[in-house]
N, C-alpha and C. Protein backbone atom coordinates (compact mmCIF):
# COMPACT_ATOMS: atom_id res chain seq x y z
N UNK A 1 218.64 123.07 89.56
CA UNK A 1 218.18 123.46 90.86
C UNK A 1 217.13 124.54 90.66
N UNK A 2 216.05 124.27 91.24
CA UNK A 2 214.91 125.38 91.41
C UNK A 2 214.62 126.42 92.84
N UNK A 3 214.80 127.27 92.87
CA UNK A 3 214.43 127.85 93.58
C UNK A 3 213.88 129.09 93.58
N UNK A 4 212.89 129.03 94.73
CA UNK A 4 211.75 129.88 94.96
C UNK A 4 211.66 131.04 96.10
N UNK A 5 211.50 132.04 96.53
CA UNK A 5 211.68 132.99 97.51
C UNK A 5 209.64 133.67 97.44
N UNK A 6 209.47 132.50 98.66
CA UNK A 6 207.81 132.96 98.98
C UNK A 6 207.74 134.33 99.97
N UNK A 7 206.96 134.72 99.31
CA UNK A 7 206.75 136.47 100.60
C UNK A 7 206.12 137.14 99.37
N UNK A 8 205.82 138.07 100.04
CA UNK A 8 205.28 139.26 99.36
C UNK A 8 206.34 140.48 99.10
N UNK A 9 205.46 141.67 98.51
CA UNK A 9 206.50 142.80 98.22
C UNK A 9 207.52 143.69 99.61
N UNK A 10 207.56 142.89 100.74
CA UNK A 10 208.15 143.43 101.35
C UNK A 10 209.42 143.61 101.31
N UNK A 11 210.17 144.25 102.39
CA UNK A 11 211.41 144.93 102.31
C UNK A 11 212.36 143.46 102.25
N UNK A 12 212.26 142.45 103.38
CA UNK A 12 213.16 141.45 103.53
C UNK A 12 212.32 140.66 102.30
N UNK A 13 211.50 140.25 101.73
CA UNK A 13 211.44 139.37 100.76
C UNK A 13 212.06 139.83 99.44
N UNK A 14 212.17 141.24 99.23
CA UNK A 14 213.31 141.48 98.34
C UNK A 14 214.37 141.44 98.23
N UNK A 15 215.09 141.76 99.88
CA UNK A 15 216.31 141.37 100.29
C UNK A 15 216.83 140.31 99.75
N UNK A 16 216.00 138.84 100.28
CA UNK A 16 216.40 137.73 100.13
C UNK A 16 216.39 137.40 98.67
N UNK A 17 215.27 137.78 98.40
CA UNK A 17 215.73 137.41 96.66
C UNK A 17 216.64 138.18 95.92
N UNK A 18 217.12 139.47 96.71
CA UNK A 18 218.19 139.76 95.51
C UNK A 18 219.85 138.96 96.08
N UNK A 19 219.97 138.60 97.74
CA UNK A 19 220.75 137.97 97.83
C UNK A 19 221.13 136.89 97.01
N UNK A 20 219.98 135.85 96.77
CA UNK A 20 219.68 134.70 96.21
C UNK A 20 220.53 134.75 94.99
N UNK A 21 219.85 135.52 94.10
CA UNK A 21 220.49 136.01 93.11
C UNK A 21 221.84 136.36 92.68
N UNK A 22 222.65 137.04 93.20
CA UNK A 22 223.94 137.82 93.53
C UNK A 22 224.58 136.03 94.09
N UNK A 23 224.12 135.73 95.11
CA UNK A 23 224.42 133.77 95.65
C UNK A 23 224.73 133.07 94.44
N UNK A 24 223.56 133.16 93.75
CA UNK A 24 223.67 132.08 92.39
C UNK A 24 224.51 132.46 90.95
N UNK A 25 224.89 134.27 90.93
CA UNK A 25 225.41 134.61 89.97
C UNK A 25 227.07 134.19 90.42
N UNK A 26 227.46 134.41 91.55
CA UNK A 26 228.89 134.84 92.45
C UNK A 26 228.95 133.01 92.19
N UNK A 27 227.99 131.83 92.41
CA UNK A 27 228.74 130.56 92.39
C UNK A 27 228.78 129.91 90.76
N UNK A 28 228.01 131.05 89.83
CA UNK A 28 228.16 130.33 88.85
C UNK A 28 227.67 129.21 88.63
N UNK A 29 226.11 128.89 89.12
CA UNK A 29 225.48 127.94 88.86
C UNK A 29 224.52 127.51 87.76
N UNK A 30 223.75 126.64 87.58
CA UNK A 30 222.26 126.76 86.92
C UNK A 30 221.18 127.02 87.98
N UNK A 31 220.98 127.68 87.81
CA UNK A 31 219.49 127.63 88.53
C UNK A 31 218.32 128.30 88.07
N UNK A 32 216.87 127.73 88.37
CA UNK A 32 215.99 128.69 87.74
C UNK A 32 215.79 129.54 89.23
N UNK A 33 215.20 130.83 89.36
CA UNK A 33 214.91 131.05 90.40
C UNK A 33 213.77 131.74 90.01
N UNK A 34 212.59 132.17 91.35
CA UNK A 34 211.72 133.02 91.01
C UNK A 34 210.68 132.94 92.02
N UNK A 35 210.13 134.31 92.19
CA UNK A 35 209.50 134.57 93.40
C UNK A 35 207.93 134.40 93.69
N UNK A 36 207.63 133.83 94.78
CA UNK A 36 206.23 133.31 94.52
C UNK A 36 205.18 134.32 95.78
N UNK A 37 204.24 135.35 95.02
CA UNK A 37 203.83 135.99 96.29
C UNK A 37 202.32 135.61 95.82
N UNK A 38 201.94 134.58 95.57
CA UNK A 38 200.20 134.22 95.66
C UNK A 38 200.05 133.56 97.12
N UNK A 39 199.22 134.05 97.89
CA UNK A 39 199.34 133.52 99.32
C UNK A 39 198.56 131.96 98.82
N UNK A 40 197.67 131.40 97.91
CA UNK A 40 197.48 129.69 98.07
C UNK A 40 198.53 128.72 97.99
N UNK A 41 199.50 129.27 96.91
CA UNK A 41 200.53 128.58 96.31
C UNK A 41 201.72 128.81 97.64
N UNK A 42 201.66 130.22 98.69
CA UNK A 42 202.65 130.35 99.33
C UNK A 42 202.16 129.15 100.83
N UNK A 43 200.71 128.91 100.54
CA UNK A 43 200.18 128.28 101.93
C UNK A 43 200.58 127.19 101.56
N UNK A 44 200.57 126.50 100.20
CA UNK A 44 200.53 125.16 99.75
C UNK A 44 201.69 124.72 100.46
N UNK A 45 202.77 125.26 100.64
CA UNK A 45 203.81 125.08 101.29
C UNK A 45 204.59 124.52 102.72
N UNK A 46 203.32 125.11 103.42
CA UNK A 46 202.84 124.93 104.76
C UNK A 46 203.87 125.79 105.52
N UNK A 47 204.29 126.74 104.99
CA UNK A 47 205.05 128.37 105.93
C UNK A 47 204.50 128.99 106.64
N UNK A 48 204.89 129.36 107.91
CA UNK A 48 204.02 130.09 108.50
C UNK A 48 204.33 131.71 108.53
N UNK A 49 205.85 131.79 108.14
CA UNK A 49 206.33 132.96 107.97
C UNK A 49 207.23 133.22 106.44
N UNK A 50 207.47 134.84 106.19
CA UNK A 50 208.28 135.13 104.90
C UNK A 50 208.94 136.08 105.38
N UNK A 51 209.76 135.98 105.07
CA UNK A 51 210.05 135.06 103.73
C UNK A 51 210.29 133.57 103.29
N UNK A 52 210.03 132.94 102.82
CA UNK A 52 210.91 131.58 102.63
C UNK A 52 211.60 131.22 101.77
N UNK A 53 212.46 130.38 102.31
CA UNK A 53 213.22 129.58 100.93
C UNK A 53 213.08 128.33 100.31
N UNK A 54 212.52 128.17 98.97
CA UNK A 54 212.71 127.19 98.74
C UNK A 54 213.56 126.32 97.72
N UNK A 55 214.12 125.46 97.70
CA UNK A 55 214.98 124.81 96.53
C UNK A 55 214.65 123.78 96.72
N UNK A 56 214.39 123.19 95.21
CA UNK A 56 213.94 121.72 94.86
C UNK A 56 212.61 121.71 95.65
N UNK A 57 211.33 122.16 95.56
CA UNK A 57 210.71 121.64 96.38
C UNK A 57 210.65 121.74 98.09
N UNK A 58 211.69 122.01 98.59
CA UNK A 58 211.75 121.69 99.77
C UNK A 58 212.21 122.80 100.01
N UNK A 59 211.58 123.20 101.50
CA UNK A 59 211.73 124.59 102.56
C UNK A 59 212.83 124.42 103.44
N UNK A 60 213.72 125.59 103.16
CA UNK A 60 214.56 125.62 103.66
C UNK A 60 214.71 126.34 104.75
N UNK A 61 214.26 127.68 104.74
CA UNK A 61 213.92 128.46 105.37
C UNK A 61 212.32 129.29 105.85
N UNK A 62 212.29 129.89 107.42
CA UNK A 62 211.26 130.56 107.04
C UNK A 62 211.46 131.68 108.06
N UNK A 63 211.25 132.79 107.29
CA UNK A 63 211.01 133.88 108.23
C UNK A 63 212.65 134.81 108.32
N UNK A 64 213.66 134.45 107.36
CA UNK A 64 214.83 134.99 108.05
C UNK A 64 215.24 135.19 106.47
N UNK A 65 216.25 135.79 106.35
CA UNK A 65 217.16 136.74 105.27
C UNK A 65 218.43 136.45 105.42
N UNK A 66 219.06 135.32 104.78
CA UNK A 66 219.96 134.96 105.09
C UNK A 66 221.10 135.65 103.92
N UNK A 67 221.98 135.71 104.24
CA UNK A 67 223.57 136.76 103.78
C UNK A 67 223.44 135.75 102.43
N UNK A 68 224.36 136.77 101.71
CA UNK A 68 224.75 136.01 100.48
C UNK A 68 225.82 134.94 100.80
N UNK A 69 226.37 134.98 101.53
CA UNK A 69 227.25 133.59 101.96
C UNK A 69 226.67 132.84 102.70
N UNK A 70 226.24 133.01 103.39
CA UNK A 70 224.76 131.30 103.98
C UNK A 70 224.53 131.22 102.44
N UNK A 71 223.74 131.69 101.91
CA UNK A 71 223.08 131.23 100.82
C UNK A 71 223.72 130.53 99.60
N UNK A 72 225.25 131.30 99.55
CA UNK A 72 226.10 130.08 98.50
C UNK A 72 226.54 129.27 99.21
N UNK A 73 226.66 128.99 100.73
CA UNK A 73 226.97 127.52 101.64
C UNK A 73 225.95 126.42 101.19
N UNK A 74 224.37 127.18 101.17
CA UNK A 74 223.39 126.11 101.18
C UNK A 74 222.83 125.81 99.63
N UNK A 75 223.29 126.77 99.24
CA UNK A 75 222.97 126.24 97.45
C UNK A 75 224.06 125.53 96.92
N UNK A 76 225.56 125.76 97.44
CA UNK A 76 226.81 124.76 97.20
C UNK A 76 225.99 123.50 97.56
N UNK A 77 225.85 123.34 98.50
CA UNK A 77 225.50 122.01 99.35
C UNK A 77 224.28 121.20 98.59
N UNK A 78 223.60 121.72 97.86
CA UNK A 78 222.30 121.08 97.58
C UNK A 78 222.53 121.27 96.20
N UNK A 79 223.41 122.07 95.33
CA UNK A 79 223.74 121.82 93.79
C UNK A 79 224.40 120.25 93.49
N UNK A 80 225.57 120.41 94.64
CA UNK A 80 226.49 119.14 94.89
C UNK A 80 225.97 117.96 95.53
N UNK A 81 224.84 117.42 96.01
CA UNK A 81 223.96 116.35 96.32
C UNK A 81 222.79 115.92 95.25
N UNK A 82 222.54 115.03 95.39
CA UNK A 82 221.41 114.42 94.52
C UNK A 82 220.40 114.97 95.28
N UNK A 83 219.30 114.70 94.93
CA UNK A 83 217.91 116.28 95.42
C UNK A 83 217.53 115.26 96.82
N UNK A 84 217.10 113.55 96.19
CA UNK A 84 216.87 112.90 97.69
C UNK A 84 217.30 112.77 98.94
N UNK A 85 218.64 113.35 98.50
CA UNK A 85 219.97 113.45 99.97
C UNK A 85 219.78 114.94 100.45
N UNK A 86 219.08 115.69 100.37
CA UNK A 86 219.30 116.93 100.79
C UNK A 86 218.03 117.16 101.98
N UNK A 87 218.78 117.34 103.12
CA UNK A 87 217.87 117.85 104.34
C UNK A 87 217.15 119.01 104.24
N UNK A 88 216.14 119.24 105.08
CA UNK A 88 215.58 120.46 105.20
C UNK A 88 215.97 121.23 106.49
N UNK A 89 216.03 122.38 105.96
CA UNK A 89 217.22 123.40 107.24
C UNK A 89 215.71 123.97 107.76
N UNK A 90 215.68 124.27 109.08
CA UNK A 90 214.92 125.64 109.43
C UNK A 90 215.91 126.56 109.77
């Protein structure tokens, strides 16, 4: 599982990525993770807000800081599916 946390150095885009983190250490997963603040690569995306989330490719979120438990609900959910079965949340 890949995931990405687009935003810049702000307060909630750090938030979320250290949730993320603490999410993925607490479920004991694989994951690569890592934060993307080049605004082409963050536009390529088509976000209109940050922070975002992304895993596998696909946006999960935008604009919100979700708890470390949303975040091991929705990384449970998308570790445990094949990548083509997995919806995109706003």
């Amino acid at each position: 599982m890949t995931i990405k946390i687009l935003g810049s150095r702000c307060a909630s885009c750090r938030r979320l990525e250290r949730n993320a983190k603490i999410a993925v250490a607490e479920l004991g997963i694989s994951a690569e993770a890592r934060k993307v603040v080049g605004i082409p690569e963050i536009l390529a995306y088509g976000v209109a807000r940050i922070p975002s989330l992304v895993i596998n490719e696909q946006v999960y979120s935008q604009g919100k800081v979700q708890s470390v438990n949303e975040l091991k609900t929705i990384f449970s959910n998308v570790f445990n599916q094949p990548e083509e079965s997995v919806a995109i949340h706003e």
